[in-house]
Protein backbone atom coordinates (compact mmCIF):
# COMPACT_ATOMS: atom_id res chain seq x y z
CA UNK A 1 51.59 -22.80 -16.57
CA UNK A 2 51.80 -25.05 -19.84
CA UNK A 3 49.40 -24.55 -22.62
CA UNK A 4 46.45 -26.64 -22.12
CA UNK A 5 46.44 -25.06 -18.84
CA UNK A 6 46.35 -21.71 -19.95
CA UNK A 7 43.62 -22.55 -22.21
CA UNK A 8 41.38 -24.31 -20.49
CA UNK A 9 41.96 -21.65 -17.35
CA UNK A 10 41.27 -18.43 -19.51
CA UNK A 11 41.04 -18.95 -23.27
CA UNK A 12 37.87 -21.24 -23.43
CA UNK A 13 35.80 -18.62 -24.81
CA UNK A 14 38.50 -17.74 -27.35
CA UNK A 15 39.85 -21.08 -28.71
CA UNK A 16 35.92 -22.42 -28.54
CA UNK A 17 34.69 -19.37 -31.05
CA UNK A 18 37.99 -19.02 -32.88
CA UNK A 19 37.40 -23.03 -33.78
CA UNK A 20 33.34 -22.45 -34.69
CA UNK A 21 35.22 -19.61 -37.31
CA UNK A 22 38.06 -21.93 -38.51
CA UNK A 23 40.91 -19.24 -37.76
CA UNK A 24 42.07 -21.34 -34.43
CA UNK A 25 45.51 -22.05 -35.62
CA UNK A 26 45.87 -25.64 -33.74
CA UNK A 27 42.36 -27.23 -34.87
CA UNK A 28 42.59 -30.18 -37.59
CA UNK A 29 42.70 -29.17 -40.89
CA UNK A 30 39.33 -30.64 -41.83
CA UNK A 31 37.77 -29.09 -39.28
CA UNK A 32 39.42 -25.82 -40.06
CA UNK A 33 38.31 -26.02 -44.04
CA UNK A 34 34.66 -27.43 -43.12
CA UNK A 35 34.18 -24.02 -40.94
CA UNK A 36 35.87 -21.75 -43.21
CA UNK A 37 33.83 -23.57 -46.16
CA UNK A 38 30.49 -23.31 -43.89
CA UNK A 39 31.33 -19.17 -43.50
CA UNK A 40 32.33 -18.55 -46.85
CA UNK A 41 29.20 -20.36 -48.80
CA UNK A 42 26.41 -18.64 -46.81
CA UNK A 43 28.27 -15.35 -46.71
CA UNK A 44 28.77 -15.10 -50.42
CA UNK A 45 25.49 -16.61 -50.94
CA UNK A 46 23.90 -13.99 -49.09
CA UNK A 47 25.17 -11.28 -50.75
CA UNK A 48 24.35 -12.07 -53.97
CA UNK A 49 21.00 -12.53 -52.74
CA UNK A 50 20.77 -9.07 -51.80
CA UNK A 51 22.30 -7.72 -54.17
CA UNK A 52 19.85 -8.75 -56.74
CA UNK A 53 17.17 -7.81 -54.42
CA UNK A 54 18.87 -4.08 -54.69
CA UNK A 55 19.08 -4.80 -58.14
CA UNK A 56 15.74 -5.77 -58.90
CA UNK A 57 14.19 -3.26 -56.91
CA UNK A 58 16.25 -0.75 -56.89
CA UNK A 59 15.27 2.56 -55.08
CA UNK A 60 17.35 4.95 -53.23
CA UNK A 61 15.42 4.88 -50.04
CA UNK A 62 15.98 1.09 -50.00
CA UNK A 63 19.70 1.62 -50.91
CA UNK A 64 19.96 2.45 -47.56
CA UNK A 65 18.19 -0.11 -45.62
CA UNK A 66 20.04 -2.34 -47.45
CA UNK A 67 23.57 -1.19 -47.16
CA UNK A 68 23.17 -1.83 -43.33
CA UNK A 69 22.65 -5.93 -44.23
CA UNK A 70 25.26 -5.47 -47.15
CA UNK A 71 27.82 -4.14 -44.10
CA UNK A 72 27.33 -7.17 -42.14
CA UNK A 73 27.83 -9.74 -44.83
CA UNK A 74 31.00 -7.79 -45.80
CA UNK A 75 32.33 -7.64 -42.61
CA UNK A 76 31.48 -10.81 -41.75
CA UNK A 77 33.76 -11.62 -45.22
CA UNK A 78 36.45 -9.41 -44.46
CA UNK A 79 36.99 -10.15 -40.64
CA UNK A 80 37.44 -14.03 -41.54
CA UNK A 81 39.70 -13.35 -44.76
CA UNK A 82 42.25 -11.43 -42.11
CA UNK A 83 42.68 -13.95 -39.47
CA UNK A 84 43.18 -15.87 -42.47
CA UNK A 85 45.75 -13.94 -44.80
CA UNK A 86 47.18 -12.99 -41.14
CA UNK A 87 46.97 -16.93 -39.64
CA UNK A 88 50.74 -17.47 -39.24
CA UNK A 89 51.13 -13.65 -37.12
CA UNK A 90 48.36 -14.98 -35.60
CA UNK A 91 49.68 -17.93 -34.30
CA UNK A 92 53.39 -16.28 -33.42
CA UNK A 93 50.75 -13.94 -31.05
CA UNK A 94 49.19 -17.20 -29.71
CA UNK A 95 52.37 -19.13 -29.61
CA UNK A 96 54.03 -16.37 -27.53
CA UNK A 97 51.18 -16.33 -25.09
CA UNK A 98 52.36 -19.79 -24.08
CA UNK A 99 56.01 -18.48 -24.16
CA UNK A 100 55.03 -16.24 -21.52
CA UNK A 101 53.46 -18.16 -19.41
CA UNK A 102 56.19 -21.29 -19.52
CA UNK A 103 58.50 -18.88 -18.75
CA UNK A 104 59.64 -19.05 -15.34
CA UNK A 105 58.60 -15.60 -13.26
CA UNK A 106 58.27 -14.72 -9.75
CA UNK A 107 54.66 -14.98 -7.89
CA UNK A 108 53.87 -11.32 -8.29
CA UNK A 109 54.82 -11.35 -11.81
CA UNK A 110 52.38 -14.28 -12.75
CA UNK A 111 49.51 -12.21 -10.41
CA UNK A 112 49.66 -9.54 -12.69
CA UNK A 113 49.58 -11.52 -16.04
CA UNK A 114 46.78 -13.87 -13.94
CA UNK A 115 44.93 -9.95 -13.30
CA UNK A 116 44.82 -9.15 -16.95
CA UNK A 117 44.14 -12.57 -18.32
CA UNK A 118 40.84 -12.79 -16.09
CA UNK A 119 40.28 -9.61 -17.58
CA UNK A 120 40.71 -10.66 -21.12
CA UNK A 121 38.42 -13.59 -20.21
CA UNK A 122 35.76 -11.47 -18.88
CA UNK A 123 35.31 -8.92 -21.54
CA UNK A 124 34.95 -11.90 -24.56
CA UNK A 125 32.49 -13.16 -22.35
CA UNK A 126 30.63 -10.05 -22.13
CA UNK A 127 31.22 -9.55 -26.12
CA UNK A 128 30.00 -12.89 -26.90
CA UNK A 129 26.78 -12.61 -24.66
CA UNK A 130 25.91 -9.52 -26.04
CA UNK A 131 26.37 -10.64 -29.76
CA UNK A 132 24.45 -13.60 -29.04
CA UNK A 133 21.48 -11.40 -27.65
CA UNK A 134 21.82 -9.00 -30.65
CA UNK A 135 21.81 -12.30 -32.97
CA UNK A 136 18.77 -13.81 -31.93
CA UNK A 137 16.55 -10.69 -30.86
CA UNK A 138 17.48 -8.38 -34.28
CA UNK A 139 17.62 -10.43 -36.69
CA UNK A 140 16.52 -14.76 -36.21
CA UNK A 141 13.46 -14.07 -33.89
CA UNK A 142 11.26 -12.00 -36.56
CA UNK A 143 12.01 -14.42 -39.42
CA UNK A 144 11.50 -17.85 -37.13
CA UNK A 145 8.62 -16.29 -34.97
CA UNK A 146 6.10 -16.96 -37.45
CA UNK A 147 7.64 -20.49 -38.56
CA UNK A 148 7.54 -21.16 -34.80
CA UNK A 149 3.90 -20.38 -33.89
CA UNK A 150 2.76 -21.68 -37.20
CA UNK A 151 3.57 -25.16 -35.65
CA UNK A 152 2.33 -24.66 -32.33
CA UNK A 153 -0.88 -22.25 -32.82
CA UNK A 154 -1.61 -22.95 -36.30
CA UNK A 155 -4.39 -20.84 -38.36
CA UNK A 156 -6.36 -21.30 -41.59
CA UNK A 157 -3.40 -19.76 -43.46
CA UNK A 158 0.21 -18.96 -43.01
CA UNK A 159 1.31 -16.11 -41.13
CA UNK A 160 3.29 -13.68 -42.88
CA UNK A 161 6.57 -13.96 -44.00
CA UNK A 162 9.38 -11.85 -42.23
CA UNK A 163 12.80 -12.87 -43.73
CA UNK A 164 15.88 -11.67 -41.68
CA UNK A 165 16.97 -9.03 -44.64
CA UNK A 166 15.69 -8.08 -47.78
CA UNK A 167 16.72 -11.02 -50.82
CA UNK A 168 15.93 -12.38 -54.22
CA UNK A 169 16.36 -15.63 -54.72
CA UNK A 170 14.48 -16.47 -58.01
CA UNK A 171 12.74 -19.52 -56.33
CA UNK A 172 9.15 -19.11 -55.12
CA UNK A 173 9.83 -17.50 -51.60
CA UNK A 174 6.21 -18.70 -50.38
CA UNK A 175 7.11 -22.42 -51.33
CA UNK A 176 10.38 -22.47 -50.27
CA UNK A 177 9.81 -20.39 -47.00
CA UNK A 178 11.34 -22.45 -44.79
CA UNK A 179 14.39 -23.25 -47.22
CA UNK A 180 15.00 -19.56 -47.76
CA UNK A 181 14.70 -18.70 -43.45
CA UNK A 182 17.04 -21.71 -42.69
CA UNK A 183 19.53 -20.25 -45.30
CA UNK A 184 19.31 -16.73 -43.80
CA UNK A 185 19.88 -18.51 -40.16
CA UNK A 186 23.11 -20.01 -40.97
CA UNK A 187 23.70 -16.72 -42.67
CA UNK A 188 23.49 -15.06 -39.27
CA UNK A 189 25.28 -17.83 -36.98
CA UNK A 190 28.30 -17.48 -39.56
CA UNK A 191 28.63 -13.70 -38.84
CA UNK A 192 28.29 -14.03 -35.16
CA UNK A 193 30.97 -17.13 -34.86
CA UNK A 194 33.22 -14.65 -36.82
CA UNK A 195 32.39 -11.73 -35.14
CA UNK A 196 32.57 -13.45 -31.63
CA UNK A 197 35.95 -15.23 -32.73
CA UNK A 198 37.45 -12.37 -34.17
CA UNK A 199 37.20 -9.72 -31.56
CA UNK A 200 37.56 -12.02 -28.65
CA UNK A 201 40.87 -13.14 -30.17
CA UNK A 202 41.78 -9.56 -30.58
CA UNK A 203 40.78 -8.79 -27.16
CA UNK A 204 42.81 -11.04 -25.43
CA UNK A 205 46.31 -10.92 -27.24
CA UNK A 206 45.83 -6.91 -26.73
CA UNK A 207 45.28 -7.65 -22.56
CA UNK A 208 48.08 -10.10 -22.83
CA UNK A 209 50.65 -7.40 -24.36
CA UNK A 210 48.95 -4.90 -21.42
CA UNK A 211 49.67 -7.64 -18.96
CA UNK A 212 53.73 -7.67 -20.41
CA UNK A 213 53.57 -4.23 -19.54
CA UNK A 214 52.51 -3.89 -16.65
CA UNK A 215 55.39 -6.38 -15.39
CA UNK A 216 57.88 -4.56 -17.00
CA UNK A 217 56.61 -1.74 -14.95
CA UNK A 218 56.94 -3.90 -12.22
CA UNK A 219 60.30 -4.77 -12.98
CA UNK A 220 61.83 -1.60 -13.33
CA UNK A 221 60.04 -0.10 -10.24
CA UNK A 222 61.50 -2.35 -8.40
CA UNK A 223 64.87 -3.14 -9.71
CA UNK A 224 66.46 -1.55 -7.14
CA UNK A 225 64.13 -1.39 -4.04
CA UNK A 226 64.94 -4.88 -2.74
CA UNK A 227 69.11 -4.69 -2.48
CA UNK A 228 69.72 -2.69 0.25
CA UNK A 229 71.02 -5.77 2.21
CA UNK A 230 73.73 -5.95 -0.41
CA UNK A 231 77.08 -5.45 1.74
CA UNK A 232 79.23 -4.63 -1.09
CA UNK A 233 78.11 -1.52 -3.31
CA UNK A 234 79.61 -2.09 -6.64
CA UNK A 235 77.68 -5.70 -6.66
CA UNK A 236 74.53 -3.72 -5.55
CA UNK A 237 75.26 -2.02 -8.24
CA UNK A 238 75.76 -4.67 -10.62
CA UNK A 239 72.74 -6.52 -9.93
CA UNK A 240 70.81 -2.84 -10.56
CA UNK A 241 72.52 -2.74 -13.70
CA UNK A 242 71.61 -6.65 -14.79
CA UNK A 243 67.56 -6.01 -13.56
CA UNK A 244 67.10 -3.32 -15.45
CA UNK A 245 68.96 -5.06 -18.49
CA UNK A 246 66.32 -7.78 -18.18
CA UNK A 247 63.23 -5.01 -17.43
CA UNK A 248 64.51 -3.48 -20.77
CA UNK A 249 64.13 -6.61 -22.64
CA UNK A 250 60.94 -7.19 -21.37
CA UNK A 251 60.06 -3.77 -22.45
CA UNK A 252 60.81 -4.38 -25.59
CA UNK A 253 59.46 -7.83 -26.30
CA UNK A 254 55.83 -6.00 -25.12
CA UNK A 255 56.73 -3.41 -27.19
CA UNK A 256 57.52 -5.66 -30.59
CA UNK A 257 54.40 -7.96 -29.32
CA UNK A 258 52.08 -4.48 -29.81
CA UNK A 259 53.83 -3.77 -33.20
CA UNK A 260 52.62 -7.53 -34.30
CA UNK A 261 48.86 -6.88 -33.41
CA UNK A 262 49.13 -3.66 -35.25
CA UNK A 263 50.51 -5.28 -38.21
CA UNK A 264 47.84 -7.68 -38.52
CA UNK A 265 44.99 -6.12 -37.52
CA UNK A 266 45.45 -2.44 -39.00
CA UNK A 267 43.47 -2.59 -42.35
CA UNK A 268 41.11 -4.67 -40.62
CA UNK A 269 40.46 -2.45 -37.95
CA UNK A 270 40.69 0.37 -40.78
CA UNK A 271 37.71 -0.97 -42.63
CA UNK A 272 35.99 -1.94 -40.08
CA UNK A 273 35.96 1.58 -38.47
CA UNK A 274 34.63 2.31 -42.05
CA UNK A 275 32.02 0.15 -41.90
CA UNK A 276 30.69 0.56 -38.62
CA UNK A 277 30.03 4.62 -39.23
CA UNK A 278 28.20 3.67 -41.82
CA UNK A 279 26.15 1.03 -39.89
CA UNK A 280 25.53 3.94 -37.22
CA UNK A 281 24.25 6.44 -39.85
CA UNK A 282 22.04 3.85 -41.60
CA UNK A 283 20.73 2.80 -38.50
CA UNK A 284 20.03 5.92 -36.82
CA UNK A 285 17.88 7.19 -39.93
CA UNK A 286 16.11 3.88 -39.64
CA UNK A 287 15.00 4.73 -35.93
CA UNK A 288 14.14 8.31 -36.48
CA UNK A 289 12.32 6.93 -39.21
CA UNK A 290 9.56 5.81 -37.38
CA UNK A 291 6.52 7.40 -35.87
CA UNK A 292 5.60 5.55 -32.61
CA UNK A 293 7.34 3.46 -30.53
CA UNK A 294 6.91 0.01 -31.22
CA UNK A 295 8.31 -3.36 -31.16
CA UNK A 296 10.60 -2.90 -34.00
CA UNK A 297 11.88 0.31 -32.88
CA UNK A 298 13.00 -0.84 -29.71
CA UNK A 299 14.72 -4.07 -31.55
CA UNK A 300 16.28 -1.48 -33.88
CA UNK A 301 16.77 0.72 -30.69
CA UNK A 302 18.70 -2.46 -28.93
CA UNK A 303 20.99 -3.30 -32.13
CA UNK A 304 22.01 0.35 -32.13
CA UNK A 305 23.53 -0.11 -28.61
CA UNK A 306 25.05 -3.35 -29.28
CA UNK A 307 27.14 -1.42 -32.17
CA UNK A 308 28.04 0.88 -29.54
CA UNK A 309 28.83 -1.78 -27.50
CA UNK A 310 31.03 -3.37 -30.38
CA UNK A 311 32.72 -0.64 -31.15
CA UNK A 312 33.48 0.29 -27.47
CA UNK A 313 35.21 -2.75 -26.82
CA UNK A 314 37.25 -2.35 -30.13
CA UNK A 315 38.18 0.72 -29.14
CA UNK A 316 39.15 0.29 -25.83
CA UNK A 317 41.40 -2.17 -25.71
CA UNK A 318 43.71 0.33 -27.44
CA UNK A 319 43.13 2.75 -24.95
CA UNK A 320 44.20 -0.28 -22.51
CA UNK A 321 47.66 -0.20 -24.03
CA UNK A 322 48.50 3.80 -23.84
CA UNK A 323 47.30 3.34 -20.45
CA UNK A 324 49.54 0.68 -19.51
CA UNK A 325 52.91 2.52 -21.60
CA UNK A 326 51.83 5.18 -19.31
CA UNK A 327 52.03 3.34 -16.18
CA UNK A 328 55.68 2.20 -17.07
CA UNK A 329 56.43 5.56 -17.44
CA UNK A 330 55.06 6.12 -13.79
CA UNK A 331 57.00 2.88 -12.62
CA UNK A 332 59.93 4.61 -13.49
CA UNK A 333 59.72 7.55 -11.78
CA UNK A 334 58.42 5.71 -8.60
CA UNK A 335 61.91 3.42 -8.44
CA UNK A 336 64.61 4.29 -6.90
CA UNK A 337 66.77 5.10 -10.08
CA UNK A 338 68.61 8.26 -7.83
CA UNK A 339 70.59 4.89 -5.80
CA UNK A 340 71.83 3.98 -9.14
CA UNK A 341 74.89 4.65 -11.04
CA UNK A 342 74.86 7.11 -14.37
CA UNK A 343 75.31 3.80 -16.02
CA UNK A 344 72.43 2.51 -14.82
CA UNK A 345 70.42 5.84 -14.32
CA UNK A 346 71.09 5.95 -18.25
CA UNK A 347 69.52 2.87 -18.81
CA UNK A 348 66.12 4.58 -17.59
CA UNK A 349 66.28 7.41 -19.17
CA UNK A 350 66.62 4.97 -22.63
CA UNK A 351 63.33 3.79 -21.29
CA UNK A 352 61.84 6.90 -20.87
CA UNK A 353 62.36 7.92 -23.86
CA UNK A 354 61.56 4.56 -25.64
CA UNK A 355 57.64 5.36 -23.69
CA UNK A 356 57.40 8.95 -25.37
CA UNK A 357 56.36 6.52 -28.62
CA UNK A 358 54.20 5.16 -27.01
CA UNK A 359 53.40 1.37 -29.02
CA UNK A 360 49.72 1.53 -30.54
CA UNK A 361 47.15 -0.32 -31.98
CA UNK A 362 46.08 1.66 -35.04
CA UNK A 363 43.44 1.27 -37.93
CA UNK A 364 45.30 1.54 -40.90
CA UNK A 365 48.24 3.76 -39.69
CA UNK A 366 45.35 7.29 -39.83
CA UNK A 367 44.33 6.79 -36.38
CA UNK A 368 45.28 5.65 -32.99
CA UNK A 369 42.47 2.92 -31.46
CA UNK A 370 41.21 4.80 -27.85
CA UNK A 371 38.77 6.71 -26.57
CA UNK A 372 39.63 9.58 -28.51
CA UNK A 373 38.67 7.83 -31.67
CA UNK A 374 35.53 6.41 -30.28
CA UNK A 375 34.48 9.50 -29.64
CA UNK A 376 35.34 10.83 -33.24
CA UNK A 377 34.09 7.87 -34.58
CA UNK A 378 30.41 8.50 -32.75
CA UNK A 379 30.61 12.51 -34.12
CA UNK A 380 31.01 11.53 -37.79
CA UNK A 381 28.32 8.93 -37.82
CA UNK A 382 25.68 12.08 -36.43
CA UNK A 383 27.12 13.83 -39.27
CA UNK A 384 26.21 11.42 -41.58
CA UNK A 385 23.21 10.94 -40.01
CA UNK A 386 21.98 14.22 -40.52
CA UNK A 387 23.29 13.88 -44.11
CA UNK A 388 21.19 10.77 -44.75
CA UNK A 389 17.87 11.94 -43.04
CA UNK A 390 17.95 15.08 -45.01
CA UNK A 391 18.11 13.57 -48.27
């Protein structure tokens, strides 16, 4: 399958949000420095704006409110600055992608790639419909609402103003309502292009290297199934010995593929991680902070469980990569390795032991990306929580 194949077939999603972010490694340069320029203006723009809102009136309890906007601008910052620092990995993760799939493979092989890229494709889908939801619901509807029905029911006066986070911006925010909301729009469609191009990106070079996996597994568990209708044993026993050669390099090109997401993406993910306990705890005070349930609460309620949502599908894709190491490991010890020769048999065991260290997607080298961390992850922001709402 050649490229435009390939990414027309399963990276739409991908290559379509990684070009509204400008980290898409094979867009035009203008359009590449127009995006970038677009993120990087109303990012920085917004939190300065904030900032001297914190500044201006400061307060502890707003401090916190505040640091939950300050997070996302941030974030939005840092996320786009990686793919960027990391553009050329990122494009050796890309470009091998197409390796891959040029390369020429039997049917079953290209099934299981086929099985994992479908996956990949459905999961940014998922991630991009749920940010979209979270976009519009949390954060534009409550600032444009008002703008909205002022044109189509209009009263005697204004309605009030509901701006999508707290900002000073010197000008008369009365007179230059609409200025100020459109601002805080574009503020919110930059952080969901590089949210949405980011992790999707992320997501689906981390199914591909669980995809290269899996046919290694494939490889070696059946290296030696298929030659009983060798006559002559020592060539049965060469062509053993030359499959699992090529399983073993297969092995290891997933295994070097996993050390290159790692390499770019650990401080990010590191941060990140950072960040997002931080969003939980804020959060969480915010909805035990009110009395009855009402609209808001169920809005704040919502944008809770999209961060859970977020950080789930962070989370798991490293899961997705211990799980397939562990199904090589079960690969091998489902072939036939006991009609081999030592030499060969040797040549498993080097595999075996090769899957003990097991290859990982980590954030910042402290802590392996899986369940196990989500779960950790999830503890420490209640403790926070319970910090924060006692204060």
């Amino acid at each position: 399958m050649d490229k435009a194949t390939m990414e027309k077939k399963y990276m739409t999603m991908v290559k379509m949000c990684g070009m509204l972010c400008g980290i898409w490694p094979d867009q035009s340069k203008l359009s590449k420095y127009a995006t970038r320029m677009f993120v990087y203006v109303f990012a920085s723009t917004s939190f300065f704006t904030q900032v001297a809102y914190l500044v201006r009136y400061y307060s502890a309890d707003l401090l916190i409110w505040q640091l939950l906007f300050l997070i996302l601008t941030v974030g939005t910052i840092l996320k786009h600055t990686n793919y960027i620092i990391n553009n050329k990995k990122y494009k050796e993760l890309l470009d091998a992608i197409w390796d891959d799939w040029a390369t020429n493979r039997t049917k079953d092989e290209f099934d299981i790639m086929e099985q994992y890229a479908v996956k990949a494709d459905i999961f940014c889908r998922i991630h991009i419909g749920f940010s979209f939801i979270c976009t519009v619901l949390c954060f534009l509807e409550p600032s444009l609402m008002p703008i909205i029905l002022d044109v189509i029911l209009p009263k005697n006066e204004s309605r009030d103003i509901v701006y999508v986070f707290p900002a000073y911006y010197v000008i008369d925010d009365r007179k230059y309502r609409t200025l100020i909301t459109v601002h805080m729009a574009c503020m919110c469609f930059s952080s969901f292009y590089v949210f949405t191009g980011c992790d999707t990106s992320y997501m689906f070079i981390v199914q591909h290297a669980c995809g290269q996996l899996a046919v290694t597994g494939y490889r070696l568990k059946n290296a030696i199934l298929d030659l009983s209708n060798v006559k002559d044993p020592s060539d049965m026993q060469d062509e053993s010995h030359r499959r699992v050669l090529h399983s073993i390099r297969a092995h290891q090109h997933a295994i070097n593929y996993v050390k290159t997401i790692d390499d770019s993406h650990s401080v990010y993910l590191f941060v990140g991680m950072i960040f997002i306990i931080i969003e939980f705890s804020v959060t969480l005070v915010k909805i035990s902070s009110y009395m009855e349930i009402s609209a808001q609460y169920l809005k704040d309620s919502f944008f809770f469980f999209c961060q859970i949502v977020h950080l789930g599908f962070i989370s798991l894709q490293g899961q997705f990569i211990v799980n397939s190491n562990d199904e090589v490991v079960q690969s091998i010890h489902d072939a036939s390795w006991y009609n081999a020769n030592k030499r060969t048999q040797l040549l498993f065991v080097l595999v075996l032991r090769s899957c003990l260290n097991s290859p990982t997607v980590s954030a910042g080298g402290l802590f392996t990306m899986n369940l196990e961390s989500f779960s950790k992850i999830m503890k420490t922001s209640f403790s926070y929580f319970t910090v924060l709402k006692s204060v």
